[in-house]
C-alpha atoms as a PDB file:
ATOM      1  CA  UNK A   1      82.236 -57.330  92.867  1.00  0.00           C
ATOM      2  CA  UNK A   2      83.046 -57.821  96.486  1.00  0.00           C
ATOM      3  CA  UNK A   3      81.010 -57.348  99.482  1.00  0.00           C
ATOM      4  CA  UNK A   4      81.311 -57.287 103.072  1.00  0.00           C
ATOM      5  CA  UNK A   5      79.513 -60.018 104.996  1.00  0.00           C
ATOM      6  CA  UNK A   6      77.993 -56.945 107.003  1.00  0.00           C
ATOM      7  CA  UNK A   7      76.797 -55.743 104.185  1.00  0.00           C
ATOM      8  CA  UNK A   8      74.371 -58.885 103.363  1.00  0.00           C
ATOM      9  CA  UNK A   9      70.735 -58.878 104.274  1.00  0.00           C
ATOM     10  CA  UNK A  10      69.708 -62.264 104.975  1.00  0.00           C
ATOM     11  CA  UNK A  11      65.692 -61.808 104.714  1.00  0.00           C
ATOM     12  CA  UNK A  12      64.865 -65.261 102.607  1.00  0.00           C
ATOM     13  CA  UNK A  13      67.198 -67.594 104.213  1.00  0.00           C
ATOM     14  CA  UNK A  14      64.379 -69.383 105.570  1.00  0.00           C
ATOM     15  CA  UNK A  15      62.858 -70.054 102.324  1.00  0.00           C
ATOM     16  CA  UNK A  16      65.333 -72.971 101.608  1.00  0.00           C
ATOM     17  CA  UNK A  17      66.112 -76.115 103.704  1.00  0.00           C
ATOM     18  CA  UNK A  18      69.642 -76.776 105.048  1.00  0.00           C
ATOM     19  CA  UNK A  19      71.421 -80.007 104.632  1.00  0.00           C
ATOM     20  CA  UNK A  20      73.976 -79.705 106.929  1.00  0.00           C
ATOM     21  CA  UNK A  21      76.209 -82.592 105.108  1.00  0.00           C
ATOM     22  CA  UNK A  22      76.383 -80.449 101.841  1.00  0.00           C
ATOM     23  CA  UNK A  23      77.363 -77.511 103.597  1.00  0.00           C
ATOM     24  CA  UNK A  24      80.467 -79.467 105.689  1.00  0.00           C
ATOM     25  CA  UNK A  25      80.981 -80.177 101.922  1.00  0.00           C
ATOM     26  CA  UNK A  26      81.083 -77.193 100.639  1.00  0.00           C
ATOM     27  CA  UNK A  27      83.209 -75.476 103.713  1.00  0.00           C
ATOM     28  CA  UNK A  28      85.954 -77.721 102.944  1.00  0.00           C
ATOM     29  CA  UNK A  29      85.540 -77.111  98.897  1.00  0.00           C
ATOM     30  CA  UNK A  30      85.624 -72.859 100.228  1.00  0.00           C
ATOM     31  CA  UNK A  31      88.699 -73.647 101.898  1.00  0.00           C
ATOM     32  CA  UNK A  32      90.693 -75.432  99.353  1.00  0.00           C
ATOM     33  CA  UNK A  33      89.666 -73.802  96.353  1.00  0.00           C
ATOM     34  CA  UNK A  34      88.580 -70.510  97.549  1.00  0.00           C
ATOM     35  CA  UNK A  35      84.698 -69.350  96.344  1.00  0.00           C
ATOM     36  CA  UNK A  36      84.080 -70.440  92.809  1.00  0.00           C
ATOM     37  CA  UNK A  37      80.890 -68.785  92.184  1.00  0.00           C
ATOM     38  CA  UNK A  38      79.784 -65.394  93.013  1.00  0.00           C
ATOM     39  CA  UNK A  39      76.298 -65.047  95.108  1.00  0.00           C
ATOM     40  CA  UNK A  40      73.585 -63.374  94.141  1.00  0.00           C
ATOM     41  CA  UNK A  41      72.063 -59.738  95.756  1.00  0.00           C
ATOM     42  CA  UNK A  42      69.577 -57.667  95.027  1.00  0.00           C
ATOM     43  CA  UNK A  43      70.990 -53.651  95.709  1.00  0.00           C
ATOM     44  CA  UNK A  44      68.466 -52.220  98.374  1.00  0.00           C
ATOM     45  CA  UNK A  45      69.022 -48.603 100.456  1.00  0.00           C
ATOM     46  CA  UNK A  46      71.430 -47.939 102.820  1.00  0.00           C
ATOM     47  CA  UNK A  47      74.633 -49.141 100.686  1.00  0.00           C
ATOM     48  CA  UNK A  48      72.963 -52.842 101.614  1.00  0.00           C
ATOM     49  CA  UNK A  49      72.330 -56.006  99.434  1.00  0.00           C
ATOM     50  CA  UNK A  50      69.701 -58.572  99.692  1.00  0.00           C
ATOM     51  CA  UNK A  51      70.759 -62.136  98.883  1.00  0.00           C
ATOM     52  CA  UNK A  52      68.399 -64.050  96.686  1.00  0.00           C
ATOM     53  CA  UNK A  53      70.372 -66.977  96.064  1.00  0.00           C
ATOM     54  CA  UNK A  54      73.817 -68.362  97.834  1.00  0.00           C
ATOM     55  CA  UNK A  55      73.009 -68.492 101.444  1.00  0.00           C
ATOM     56  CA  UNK A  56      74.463 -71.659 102.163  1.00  0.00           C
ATOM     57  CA  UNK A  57      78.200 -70.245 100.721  1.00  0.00           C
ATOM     58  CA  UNK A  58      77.296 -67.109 103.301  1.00  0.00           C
ATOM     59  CA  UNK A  59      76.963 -69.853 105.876  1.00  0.00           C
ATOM     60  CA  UNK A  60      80.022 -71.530 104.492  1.00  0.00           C
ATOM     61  CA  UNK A  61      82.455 -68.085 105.044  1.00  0.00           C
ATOM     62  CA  UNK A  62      81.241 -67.094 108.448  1.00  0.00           C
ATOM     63  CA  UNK A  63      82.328 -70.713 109.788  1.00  0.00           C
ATOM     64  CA  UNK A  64      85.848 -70.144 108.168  1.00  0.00           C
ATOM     65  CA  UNK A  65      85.804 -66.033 109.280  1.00  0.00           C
ATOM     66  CA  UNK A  66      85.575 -64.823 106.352  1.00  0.00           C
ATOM     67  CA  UNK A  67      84.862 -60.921 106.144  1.00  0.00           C
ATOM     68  CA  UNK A  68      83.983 -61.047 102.206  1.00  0.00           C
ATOM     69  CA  UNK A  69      81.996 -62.671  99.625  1.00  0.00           C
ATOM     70  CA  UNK A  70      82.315 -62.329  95.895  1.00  0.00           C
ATOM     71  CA  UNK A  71      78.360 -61.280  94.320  1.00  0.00           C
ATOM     72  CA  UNK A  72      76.523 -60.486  91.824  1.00  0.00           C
ATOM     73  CA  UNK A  73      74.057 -58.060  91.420  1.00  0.00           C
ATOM     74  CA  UNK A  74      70.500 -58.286  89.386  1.00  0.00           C
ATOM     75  CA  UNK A  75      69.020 -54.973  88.432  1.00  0.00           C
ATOM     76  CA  UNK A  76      65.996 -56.430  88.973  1.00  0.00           C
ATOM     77  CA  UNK A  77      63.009 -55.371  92.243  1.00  0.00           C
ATOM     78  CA  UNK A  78      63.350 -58.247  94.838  1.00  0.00           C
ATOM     79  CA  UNK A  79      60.142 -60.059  93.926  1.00  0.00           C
ATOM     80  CA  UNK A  80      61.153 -60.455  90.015  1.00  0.00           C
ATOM     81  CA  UNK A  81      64.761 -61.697  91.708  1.00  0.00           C
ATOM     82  CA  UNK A  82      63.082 -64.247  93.981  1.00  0.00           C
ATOM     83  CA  UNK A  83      60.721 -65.695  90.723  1.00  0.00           C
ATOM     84  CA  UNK A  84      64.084 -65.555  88.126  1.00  0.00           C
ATOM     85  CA  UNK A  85      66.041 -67.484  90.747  1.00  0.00           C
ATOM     86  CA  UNK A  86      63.717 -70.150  91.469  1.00  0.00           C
ATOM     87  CA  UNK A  87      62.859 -70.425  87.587  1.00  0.00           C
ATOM     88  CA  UNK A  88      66.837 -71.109  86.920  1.00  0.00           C
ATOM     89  CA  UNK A  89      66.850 -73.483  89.806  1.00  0.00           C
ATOM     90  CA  UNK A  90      63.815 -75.798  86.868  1.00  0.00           C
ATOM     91  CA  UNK A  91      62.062 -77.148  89.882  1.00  0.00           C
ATOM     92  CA  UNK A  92      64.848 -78.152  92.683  1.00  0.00           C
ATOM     93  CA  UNK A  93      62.973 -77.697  95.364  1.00  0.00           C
ATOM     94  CA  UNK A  94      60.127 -79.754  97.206  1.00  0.00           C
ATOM     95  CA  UNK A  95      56.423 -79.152  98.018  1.00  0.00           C
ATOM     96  CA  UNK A  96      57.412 -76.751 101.105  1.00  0.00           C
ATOM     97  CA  UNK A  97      59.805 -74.729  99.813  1.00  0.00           C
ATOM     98  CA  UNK A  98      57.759 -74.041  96.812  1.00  0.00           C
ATOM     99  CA  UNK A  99      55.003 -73.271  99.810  1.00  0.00           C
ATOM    100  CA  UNK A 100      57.749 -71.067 101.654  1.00  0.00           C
ATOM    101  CA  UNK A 101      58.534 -69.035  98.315  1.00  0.00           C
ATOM    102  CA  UNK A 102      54.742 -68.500  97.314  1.00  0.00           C
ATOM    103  CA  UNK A 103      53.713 -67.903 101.023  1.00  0.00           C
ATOM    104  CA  UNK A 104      56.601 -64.968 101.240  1.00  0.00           C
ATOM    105  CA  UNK A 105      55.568 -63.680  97.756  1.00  0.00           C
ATOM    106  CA  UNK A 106      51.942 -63.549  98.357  1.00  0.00           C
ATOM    107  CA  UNK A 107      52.209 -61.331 102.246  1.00  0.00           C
ATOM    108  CA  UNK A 108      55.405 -59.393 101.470  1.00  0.00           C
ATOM    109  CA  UNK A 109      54.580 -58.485  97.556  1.00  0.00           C
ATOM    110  CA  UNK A 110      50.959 -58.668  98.025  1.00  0.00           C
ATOM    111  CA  UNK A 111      50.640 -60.916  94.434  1.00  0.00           C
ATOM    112  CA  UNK A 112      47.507 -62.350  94.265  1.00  0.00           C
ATOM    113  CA  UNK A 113      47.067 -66.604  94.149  1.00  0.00           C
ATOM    114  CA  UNK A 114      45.716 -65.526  90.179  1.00  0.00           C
ATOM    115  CA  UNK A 115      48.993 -63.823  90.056  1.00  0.00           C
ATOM    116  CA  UNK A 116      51.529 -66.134  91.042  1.00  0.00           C
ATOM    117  CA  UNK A 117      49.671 -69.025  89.413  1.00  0.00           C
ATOM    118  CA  UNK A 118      50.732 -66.911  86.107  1.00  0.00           C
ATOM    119  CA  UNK A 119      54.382 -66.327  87.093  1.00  0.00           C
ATOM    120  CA  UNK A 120      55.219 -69.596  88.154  1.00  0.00           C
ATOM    121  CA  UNK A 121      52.628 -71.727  84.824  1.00  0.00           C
ATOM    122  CA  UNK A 122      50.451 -73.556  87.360  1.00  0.00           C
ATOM    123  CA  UNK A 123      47.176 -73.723  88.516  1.00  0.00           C
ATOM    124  CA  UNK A 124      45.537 -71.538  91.174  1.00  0.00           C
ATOM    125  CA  UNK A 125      44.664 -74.978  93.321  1.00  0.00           C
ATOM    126  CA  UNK A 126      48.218 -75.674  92.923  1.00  0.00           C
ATOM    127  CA  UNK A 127      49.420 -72.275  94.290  1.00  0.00           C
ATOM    128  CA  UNK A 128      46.382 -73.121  96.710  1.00  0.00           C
ATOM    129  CA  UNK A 129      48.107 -76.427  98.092  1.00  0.00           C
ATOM    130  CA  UNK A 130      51.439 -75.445  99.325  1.00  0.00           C
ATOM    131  CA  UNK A 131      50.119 -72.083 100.724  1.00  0.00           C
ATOM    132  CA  UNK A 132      47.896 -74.089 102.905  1.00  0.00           C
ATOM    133  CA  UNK A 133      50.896 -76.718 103.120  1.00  0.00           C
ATOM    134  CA  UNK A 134      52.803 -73.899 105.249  1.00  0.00           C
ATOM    135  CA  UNK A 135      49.567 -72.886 107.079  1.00  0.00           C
ATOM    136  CA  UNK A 136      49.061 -76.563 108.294  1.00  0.00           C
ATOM    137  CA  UNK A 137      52.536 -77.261 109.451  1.00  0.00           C
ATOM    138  CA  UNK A 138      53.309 -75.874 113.024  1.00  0.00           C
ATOM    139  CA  UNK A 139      56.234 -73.369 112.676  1.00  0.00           C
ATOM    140  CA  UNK A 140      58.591 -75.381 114.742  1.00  0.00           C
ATOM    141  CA  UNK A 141      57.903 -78.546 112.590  1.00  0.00           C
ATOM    142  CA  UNK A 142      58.731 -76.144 109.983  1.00  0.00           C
ATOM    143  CA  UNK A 143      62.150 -74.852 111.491  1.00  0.00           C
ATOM    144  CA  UNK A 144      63.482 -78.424 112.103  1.00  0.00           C
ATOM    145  CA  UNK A 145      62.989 -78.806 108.252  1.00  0.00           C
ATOM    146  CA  UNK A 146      64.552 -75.638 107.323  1.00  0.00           C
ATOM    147  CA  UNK A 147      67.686 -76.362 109.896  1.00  0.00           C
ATOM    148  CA  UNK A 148      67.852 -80.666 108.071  1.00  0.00           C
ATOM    149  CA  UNK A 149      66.727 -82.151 111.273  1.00  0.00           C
ATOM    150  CA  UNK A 150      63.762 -83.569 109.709  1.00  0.00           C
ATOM    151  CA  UNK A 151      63.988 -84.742 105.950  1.00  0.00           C
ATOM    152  CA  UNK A 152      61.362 -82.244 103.835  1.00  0.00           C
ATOM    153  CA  UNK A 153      60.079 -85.810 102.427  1.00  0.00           C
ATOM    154  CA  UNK A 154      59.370 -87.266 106.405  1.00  0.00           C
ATOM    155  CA  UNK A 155      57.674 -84.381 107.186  1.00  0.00           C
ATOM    156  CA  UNK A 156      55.073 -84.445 103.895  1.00  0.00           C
ATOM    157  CA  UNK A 157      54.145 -87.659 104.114  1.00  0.00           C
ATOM    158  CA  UNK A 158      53.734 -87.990 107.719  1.00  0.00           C
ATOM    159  CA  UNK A 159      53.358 -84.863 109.504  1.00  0.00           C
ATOM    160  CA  UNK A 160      51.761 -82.632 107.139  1.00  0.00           C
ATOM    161  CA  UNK A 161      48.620 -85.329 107.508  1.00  0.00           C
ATOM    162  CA  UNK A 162      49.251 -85.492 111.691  1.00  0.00           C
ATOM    163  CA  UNK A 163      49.484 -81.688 112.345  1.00  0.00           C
ATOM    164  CA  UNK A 164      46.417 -81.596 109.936  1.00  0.00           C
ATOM    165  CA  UNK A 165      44.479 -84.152 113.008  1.00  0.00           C
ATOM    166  CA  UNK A 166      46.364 -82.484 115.822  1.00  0.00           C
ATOM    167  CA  UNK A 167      48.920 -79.750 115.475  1.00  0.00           C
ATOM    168  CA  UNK A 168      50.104 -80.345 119.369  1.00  0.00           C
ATOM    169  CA  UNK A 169      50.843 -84.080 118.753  1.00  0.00           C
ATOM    170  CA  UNK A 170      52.726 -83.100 115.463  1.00  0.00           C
ATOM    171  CA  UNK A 171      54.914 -80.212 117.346  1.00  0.00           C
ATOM    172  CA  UNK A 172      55.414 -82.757 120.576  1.00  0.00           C
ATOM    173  CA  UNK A 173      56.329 -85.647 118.014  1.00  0.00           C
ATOM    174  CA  UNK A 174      58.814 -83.330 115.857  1.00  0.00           C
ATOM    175  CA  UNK A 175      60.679 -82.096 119.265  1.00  0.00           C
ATOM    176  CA  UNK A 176      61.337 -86.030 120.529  1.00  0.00           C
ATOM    177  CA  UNK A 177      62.328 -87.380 116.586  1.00  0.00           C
ATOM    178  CA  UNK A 178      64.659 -84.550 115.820  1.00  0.00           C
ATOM    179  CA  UNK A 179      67.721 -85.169 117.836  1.00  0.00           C
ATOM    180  CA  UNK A 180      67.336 -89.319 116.784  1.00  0.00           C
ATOM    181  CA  UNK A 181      67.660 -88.152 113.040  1.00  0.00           C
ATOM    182  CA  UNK A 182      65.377 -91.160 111.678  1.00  0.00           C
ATOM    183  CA  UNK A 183      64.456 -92.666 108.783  1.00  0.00           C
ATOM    184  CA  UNK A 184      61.267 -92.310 107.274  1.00  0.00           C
ATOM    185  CA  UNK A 185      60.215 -95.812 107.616  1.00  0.00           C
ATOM    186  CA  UNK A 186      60.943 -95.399 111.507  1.00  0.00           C
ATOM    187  CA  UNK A 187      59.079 -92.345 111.207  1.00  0.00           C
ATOM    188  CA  UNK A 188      56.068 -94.430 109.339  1.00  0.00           C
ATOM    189  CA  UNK A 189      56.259 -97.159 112.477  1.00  0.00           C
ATOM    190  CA  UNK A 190      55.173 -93.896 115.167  1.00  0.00           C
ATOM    191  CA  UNK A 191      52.784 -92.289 113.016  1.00  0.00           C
ATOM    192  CA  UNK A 192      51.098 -95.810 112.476  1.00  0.00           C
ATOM    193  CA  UNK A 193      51.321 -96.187 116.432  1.00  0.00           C
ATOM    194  CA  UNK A 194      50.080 -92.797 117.164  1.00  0.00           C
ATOM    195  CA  UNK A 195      47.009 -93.544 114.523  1.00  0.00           C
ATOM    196  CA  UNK A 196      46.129 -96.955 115.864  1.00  0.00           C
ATOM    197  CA  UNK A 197      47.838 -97.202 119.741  1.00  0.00           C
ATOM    198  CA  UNK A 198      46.335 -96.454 123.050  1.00  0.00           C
ATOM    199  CA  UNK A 199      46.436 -93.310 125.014  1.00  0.00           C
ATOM    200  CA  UNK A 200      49.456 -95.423 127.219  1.00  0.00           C
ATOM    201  CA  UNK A 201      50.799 -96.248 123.526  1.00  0.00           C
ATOM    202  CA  UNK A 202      50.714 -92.794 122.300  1.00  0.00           C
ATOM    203  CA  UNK A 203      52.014 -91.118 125.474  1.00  0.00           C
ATOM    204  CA  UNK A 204      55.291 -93.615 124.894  1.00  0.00           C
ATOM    205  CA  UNK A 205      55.295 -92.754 121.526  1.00  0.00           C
ATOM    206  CA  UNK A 206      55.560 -88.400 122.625  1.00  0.00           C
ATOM    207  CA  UNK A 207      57.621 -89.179 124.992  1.00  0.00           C
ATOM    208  CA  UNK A 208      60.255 -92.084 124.393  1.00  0.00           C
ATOM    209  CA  UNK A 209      59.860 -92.655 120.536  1.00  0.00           C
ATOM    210  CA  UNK A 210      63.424 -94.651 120.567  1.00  0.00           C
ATOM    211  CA  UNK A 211      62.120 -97.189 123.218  1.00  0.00           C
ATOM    212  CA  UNK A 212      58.511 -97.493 120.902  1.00  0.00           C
ATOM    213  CA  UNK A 213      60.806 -97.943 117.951  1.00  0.00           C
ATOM    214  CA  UNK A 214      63.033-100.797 119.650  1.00  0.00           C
ATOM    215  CA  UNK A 215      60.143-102.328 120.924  1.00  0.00           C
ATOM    216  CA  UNK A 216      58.465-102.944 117.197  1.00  0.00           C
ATOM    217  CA  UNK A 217      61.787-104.197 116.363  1.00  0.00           C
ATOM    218  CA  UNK A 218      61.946-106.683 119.111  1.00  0.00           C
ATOM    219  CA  UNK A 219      58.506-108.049 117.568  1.00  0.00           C
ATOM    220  CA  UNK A 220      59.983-108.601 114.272  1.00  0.00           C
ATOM    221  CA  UNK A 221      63.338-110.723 116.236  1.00  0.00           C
ATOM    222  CA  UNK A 222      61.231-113.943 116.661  1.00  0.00           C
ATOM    223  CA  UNK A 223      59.858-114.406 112.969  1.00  0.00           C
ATOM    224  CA  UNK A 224      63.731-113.871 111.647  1.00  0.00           C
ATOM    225  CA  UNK A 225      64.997-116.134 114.217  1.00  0.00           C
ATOM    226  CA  UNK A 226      62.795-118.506 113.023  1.00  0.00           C
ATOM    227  CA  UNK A 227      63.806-122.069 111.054  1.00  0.00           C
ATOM    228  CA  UNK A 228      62.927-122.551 107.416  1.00  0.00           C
ATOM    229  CA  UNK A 229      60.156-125.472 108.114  1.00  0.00           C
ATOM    230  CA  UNK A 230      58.370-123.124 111.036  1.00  0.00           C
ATOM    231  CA  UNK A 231      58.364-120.055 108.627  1.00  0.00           C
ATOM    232  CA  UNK A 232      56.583-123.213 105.960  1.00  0.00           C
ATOM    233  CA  UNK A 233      54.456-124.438 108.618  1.00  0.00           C
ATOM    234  CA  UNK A 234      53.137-120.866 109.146  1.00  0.00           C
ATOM    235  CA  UNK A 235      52.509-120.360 105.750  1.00  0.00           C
ATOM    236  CA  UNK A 236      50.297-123.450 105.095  1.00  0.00           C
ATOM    237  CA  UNK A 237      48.558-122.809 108.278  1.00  0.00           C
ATOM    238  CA  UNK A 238      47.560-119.196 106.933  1.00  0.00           C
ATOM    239  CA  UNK A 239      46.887-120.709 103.535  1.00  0.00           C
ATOM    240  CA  UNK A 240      44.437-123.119 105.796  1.00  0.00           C
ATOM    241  CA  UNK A 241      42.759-120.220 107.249  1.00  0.00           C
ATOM    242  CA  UNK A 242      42.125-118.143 104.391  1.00  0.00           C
ATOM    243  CA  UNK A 243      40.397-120.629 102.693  1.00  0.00           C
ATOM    244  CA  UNK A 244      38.499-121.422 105.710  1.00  0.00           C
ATOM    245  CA  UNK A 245      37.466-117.910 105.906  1.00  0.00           C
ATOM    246  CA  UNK A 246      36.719-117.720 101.944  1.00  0.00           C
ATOM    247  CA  UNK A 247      34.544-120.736 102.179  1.00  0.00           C
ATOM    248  CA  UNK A 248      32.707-119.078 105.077  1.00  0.00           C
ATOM    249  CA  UNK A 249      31.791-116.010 103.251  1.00  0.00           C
ATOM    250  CA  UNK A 250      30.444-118.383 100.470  1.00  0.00           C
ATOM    251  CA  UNK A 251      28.245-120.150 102.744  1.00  0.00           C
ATOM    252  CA  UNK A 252      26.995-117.102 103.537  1.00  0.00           C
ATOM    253  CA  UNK A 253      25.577-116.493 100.417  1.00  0.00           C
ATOM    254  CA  UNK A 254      28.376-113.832  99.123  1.00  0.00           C
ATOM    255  CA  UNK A 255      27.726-115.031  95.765  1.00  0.00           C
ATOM    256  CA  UNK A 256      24.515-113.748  95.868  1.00  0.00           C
ATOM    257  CA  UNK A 257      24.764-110.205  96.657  1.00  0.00           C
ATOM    258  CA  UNK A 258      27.728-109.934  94.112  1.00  0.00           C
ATOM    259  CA  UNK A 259      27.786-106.840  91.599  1.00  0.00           C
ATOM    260  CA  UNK A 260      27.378-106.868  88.109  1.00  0.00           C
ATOM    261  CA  UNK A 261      31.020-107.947  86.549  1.00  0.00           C
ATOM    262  CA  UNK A 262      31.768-108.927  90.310  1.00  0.00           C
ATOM    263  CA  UNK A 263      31.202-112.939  89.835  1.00  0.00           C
ATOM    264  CA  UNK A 264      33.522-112.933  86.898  1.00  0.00           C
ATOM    265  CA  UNK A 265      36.437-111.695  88.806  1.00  0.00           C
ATOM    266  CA  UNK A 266      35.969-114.020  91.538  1.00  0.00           C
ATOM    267  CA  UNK A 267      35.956-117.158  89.543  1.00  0.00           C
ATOM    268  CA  UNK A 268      39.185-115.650  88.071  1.00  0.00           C
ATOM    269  CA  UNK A 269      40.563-114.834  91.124  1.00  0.00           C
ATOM    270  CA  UNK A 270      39.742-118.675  91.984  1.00  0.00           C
ATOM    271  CA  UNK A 271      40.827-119.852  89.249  1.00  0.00           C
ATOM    272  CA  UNK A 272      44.467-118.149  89.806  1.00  0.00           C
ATOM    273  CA  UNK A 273      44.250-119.810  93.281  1.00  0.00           C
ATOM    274  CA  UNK A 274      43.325-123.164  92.618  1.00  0.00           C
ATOM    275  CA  UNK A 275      46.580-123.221  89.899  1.00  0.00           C
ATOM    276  CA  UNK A 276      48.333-121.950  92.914  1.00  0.00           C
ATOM    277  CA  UNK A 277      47.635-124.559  95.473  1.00  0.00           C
ATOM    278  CA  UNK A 278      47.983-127.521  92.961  1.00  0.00           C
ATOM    279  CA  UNK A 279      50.808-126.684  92.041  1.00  0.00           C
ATOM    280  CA  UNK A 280      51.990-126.177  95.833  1.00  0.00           C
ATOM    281  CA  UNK A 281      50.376-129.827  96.175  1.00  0.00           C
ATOM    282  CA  UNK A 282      52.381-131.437  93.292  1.00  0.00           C
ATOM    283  CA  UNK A 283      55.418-130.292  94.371  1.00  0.00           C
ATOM    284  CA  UNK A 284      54.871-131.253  98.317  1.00  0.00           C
ATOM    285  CA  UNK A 285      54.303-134.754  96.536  1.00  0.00           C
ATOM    286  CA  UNK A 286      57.183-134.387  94.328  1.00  0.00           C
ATOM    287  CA  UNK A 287      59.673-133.645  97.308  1.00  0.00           C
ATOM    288  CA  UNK A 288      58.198-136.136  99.481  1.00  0.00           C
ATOM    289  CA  UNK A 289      58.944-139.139  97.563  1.00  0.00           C
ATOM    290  CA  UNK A 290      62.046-137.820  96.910  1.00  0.00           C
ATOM    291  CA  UNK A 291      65.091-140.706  98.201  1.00  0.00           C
ATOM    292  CA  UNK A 292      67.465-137.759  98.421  1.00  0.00           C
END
């Protein structure tokens, strides 16, 4: 059947992240080839539909001015339509949106962690996880992932763990990365400045993140710029100072206080070593008597 966009109620669009790229993609497919496959709603009073899955084609047809989407309908209450839809999606989505889902079953529907650990064939701890996933994350962190400012992946590795220490720093953070759209190795380089910096490091950091991130990258300039026998001479130097160290410890009497199955690996470990810098020593020799 056909429906009028006005017609659409739009309740769980926030339990799935946008990626604005796809959905450029998929406005272009809409206006070539015209809507291939039909959304699908949920009949609710009021001659209205709720959409359970297809929000991003909804998107699509508002941008072009559409007035009219092809659906389908489920005879099916909205909770069984929200638990059928993500079952035929076999696991699509990440961590969060699995939190978003469970979080929206669990206050609107009132189903019980016990409950939804049944419906969806995991464990309670696992249902557990993600609900306290979204309770951790600040809701504008959470928005920025919803809206593909921040990547779902960036945001569980590194802010899910920040907001966790300090939900301010994680919001503040979020607000200054979004508009620089990142990578989550850049991302990495401020959390591990924010961890480990000063309060003048982590102010920059809040503040400025682009200048902090083009000043670690100014650090790494020198070591590329530098000539094949520097980059050698620093590594025997380092090799030098390890051992110093090693030998240290051992005069210390390290060997003594060793654990049970301890003393084994170390004379492994040295043995590995030793093979290592003899054969680094043989072929210094080998290359400096070399004529050519």
């Amino acid at each position: 059947m056909e429906l009028d966009l006005h017609q659409l109620d739009l309740r769980y669009e926030g339990l799935r992240k946008r990626s604005p790229r796809q959905e450029r993609q998929l406005a272009a497919s809409l206006l070539e080839q015209g809507q291939q496959m039909p959304i699908v709603v949920v009949a609710i009073d009021g001659g209205r539909f709720v959409v359970i899955d297809g929000y991003k084609r909804v998107r699509a047809l508002r941008k072009l001015a559409r007035d009219r989407v092809r659906a389908t309908t489920w005879a099916v209450d909205e909770a069984e339509a929200l638990l059928l839809e993500r079952l035929m999606r076999a696991g699509g989505e990440d961590a969060l949106e699995q939190g978003w889902l469970l979080a929206e079953l669990h206050e609107r529907f009132a189903l019980s962690c016990e409950e939804l650990a049944r419906r969806f064939d995991k464990s309670k701890s696992w249902v557990s996880r993600r609900l306290s996933l979204v309770k951790e994350l600040p809701e504008p962190v959470q928005a920025q992932v919803r809206a593909g400012e921040i990547a779902a992946h960036t945001a569980m590795k590194y802010l899910v763990p920040l907001a966790r220490a300090n939900a301010a720093t994680a919001t503040r953070l979020c607000a200054a990365i979004a508009p620089l759209k990142l990578t989550t190795r850049q991302v990495g380089l401020l959390y591990g400045g924010l961890q480990s910096g000063t309060d003048k490091t982590r102010e920059l950091i809040l503040a400025t993140p682009q200048v902090y991130l083009r000043a670690c990258e100014a650090q790494r300039q020198p070591e590329a710029a530098k000539s094949d026998c520097q980059q050698l001479l620093d590594d025997l130097r380092a090799l030098a100072a390890i051992a110093r160290r090693a030998r240290r410890r051992l005069e210390q009497g390290l060997a003594q206080r060793l654990l049970p199955g301890e003393p084994e690996e170390v004379a492994r470990t040295l043995v590995e070593a030793r093979s290592a810098t003899v054969a680094l020593f043989t072929r210094f020799d080998q290359e400096a008597g070399h004529a050519g």
